[in-house]
Protein backbone atom coordinates (compact mmCIF):
# COMPACT_ATOMS: atom_id res chain seq x y z
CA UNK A 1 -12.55 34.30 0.02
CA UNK A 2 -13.27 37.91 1.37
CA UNK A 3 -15.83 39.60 -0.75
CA UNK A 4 -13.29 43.20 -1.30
CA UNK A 5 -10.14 40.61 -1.66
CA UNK A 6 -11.72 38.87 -4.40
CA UNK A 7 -12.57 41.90 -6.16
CA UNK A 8 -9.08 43.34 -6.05
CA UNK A 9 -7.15 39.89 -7.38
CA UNK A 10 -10.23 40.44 -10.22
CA UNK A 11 -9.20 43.11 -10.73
CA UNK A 12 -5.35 42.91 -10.82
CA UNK A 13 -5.53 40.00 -13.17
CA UNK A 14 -7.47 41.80 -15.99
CA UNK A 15 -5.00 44.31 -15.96
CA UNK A 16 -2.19 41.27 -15.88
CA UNK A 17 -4.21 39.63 -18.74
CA UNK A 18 -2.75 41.23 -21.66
CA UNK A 19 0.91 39.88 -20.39
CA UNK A 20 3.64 41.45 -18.82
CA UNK A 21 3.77 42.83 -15.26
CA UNK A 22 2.84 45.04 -12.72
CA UNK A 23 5.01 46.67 -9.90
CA UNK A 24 3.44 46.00 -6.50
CA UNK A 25 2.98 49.82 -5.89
CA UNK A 26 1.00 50.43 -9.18
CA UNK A 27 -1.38 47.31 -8.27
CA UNK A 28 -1.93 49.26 -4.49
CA UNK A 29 -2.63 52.29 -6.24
CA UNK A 30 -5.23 50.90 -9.20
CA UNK A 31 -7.40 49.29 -6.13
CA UNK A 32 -6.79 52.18 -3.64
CA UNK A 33 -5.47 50.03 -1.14
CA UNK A 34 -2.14 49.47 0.68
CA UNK A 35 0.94 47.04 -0.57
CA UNK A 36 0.70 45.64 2.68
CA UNK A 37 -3.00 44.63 1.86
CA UNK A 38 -2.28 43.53 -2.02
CA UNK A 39 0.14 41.37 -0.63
CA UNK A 40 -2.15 39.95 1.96
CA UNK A 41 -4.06 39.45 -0.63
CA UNK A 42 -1.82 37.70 -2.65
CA UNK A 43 -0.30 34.84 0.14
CA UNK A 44 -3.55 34.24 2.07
CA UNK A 45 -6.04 33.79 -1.41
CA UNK A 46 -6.01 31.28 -4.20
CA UNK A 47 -4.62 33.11 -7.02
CA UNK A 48 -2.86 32.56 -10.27
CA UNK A 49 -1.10 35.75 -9.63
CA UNK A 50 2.36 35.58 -8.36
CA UNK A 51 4.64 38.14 -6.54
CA UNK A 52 7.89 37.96 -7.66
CA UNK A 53 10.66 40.56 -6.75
CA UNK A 54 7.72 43.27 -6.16
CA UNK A 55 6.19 43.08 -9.06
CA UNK A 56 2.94 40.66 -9.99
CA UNK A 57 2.99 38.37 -12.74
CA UNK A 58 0.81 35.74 -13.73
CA UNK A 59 2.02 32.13 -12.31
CA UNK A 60 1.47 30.87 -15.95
CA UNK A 61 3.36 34.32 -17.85
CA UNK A 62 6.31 32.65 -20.03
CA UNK A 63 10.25 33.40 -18.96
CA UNK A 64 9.10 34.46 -15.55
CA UNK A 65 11.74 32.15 -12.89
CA UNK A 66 11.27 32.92 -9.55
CA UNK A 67 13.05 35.56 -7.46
CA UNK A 68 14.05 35.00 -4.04
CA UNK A 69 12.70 37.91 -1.56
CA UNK A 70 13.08 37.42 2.07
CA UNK A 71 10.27 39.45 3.00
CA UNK A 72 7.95 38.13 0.40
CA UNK A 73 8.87 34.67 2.06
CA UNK A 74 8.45 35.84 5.44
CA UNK A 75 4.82 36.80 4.56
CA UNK A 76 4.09 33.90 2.30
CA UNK A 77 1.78 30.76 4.44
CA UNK A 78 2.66 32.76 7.55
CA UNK A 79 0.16 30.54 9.72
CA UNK A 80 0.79 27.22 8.30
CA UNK A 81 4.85 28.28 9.54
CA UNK A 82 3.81 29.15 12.68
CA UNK A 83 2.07 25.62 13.24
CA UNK A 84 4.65 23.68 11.39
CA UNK A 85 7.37 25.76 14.07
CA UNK A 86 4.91 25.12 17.16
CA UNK A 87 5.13 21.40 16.15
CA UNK A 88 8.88 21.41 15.74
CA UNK A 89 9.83 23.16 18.99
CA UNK A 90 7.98 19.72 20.68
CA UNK A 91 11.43 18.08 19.68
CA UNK A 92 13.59 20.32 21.49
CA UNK A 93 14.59 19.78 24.97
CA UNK A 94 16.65 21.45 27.50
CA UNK A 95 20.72 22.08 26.83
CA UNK A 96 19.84 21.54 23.17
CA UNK A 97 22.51 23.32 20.18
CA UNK A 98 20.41 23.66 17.97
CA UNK A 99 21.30 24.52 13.88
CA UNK A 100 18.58 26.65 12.40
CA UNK A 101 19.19 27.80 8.51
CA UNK A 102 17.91 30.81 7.06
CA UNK A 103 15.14 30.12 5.17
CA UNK A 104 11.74 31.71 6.68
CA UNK A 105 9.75 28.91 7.47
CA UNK A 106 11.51 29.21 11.07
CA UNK A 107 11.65 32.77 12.32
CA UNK A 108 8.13 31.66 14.30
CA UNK A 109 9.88 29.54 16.20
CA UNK A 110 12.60 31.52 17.39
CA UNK A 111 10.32 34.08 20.09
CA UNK A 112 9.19 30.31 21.63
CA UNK A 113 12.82 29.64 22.36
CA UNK A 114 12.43 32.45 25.49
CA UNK A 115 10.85 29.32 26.99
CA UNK A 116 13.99 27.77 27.70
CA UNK A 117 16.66 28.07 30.37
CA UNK A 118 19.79 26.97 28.62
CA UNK A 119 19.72 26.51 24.85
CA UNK A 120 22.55 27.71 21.69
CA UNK A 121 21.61 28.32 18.45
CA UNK A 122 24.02 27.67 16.02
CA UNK A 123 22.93 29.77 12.24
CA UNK A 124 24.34 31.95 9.15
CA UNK A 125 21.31 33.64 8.91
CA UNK A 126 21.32 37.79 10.73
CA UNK A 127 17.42 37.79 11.12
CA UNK A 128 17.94 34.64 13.25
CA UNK A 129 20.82 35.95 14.88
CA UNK A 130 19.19 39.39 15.24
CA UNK A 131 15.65 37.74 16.84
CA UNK A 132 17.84 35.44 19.02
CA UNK A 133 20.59 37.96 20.64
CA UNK A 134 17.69 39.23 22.34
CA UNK A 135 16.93 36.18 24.00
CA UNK A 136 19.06 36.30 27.23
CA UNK A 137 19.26 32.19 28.09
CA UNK A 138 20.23 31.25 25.05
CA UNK A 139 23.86 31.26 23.74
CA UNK A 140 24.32 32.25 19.85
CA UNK A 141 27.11 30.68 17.40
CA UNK A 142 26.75 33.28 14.36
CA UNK A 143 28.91 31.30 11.66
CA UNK A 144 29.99 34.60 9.54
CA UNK A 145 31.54 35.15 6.08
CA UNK A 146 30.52 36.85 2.94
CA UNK A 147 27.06 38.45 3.31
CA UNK A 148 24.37 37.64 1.24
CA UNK A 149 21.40 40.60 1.43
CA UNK A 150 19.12 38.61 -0.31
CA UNK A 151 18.20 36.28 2.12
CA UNK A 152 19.95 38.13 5.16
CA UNK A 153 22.52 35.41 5.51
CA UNK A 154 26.24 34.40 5.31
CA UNK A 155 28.37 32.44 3.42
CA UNK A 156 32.15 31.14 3.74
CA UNK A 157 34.57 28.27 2.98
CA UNK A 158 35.52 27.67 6.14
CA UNK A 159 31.45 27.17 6.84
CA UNK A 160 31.37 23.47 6.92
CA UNK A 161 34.90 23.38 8.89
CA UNK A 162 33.44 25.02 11.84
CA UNK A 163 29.99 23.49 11.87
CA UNK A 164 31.96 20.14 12.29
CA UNK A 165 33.34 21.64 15.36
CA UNK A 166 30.14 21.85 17.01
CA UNK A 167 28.36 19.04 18.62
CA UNK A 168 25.09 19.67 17.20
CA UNK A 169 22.05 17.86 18.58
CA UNK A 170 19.44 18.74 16.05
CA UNK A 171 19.48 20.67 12.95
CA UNK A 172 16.16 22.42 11.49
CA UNK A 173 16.24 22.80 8.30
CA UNK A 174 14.11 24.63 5.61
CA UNK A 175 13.46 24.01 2.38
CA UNK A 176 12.60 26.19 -0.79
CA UNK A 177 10.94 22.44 -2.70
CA UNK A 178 10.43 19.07 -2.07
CA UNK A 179 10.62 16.61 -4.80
CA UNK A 180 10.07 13.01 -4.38
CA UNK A 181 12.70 12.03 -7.01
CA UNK A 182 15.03 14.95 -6.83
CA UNK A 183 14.94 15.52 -3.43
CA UNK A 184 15.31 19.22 -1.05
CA UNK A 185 16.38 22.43 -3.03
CA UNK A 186 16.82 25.86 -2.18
CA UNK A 187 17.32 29.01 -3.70
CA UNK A 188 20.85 30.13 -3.20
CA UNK A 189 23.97 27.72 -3.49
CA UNK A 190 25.89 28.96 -0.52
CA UNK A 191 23.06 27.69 1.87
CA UNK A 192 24.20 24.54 0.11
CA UNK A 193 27.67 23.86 2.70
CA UNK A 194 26.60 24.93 5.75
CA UNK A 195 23.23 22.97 5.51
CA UNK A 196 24.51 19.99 4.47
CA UNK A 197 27.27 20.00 7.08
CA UNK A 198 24.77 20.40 9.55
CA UNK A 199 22.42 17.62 7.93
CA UNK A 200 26.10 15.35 8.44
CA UNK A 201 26.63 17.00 11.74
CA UNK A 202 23.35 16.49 13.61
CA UNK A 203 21.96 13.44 15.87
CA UNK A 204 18.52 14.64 14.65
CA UNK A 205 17.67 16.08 11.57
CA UNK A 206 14.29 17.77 11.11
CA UNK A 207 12.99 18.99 7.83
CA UNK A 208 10.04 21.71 8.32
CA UNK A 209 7.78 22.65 5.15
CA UNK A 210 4.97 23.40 4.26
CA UNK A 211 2.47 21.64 1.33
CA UNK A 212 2.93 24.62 -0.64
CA UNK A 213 6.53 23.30 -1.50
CA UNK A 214 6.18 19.78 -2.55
CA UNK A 215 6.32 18.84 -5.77
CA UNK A 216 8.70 21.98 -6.34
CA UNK A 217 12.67 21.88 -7.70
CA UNK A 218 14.71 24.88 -6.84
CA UNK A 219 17.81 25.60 -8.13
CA UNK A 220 20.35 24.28 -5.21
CA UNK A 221 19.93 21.06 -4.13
CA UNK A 222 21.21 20.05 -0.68
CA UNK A 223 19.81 16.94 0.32
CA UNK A 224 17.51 13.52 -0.30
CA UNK A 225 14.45 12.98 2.15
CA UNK A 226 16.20 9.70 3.11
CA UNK A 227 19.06 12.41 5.37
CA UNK A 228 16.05 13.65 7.20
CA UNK A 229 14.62 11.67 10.81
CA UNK A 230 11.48 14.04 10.91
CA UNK A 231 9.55 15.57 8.34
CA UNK A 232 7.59 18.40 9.93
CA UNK A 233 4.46 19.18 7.96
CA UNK A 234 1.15 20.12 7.34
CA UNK A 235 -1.81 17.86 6.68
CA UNK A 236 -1.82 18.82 3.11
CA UNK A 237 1.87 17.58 2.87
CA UNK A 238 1.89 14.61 4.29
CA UNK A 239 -0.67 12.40 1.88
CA UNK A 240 2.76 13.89 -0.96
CA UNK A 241 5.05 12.72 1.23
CA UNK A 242 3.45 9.18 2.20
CA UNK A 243 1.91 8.79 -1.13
CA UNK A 244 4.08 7.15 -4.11
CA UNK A 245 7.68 7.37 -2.32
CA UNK A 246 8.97 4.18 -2.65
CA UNK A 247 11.99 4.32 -0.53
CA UNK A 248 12.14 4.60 3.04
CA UNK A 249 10.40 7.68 4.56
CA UNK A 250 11.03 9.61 7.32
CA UNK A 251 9.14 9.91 10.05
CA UNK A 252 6.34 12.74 9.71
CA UNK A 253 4.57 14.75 12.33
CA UNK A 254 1.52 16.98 11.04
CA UNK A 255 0.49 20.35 12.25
């Protein structure tokens, strides 16, 4: 760990010690440093301090249930998402329609899709929409609805209706946990449809996640590991996912 970095999560978690929290500006101003570099901090060290909904909390503070915050995702095991998306964009070929959800652990893959001469991306997510509109060979299917700012994405009933339309050849999805017994959650129950139409959909199904959500239950669950072809992990994943699953496992491809 980085000599000053160390210092700075000292010093933010005697001032967390007592309990309660601390907004993410207040922690950049009591170590004279920037938010940008106290969340650096925070997503690139081991700490027992978590950042949840801008402010920082201790991961073991009572009552504290996590807050979903697109850009705290987005910054959150940024490299081990760019080599998990690096691996997954081996699987797709040529002509592909591709479903990609909203969660963060794909935006890296989205600038390698320039690569391509003829691709569509089928999503009801705007940053993927947004990063892939600019992308002049490849085709975009924005499924639309109700918006949901939290995680930059839409939601409708008709979702599902028009993904079966589609003739899908592989769907990426994300996940917010991976549970061996419970199976793949997420944070937000309108992802819920749409992913699990696409799941149904799909002649390949890819699941991409990192180690750092194993063993981890969120809220909406929207699938078992048996729907998935490929798991797309790290090497500190795959020993959770191979180890002590006693059903049939997908097939898994390491960064």
């Amino acid at each position: 760990m980085n000599g000053r970095s160390a210092l700075r999560l000292a010093k933010l978690q005697e001032a967390l010690a007592s309990g309660g929290t601390l907004h993410l500006r207040d922690a950049a101003e009591l170590c004279d440093v920037s938010e940008m570099t106290i969340r650096r901090d925070l997503t690139t060290q081991a700490t027992a301090i978590s950042l949840l909904g801008g402010r920082l909390v201790m991961a073991n503070y009572p009552g504290i249930t996590p807050i979903y915050d697109l850009t705290e995702q987005q910054a959150s095991h940024y490299q081990a998402k760019y080599r998990l998306c690096q691996r997954a964009l081996a699987f797709i070929e040529e002509g592909d329609t591709l479903f990609i959800d909203c969660g963060s652990t794909l935006i890296p893959l989205l600038s390698q899709l320039s690569h391509f001469q003829e691709l569509t991306v089928v999503t009801y997510a705007l940053n993927v929409a947004n990063a892939v509109a600019a992308l002049p060979n490849v085709r975009l299917v924005l499924l639309g609805g109700l918006f949901y700012a939290a995680s930059q994405s839409f939601g409708s009933d008709n979702m599902t209706a028009a993904i079966e339309r589609l003739g899908i050849n592989k769907a990426l999805i994300s996940a917010a946990g991976v549970d061996l017994e419970r199976g793949v959650s997420c944070f937000h129950f309108h992802e819920v449809a749409p992913k699990q139409a696409a799941i149904a959909t799909a002649m390949q199904r890819l699941l991409v996640v990192d180690a750092s959500k194993f063993g981890v239950i969120r809220p909406a669950y929207f699938a078992s590991l048996d729907d998935f072809d490929v798991v797309v992990t790290d090497d500190q994943g795959a020993p959770q996912l191979l180890e002590g699953h006693g059903r049939s496992v997908p097939a898994v491809t390491v960064t």
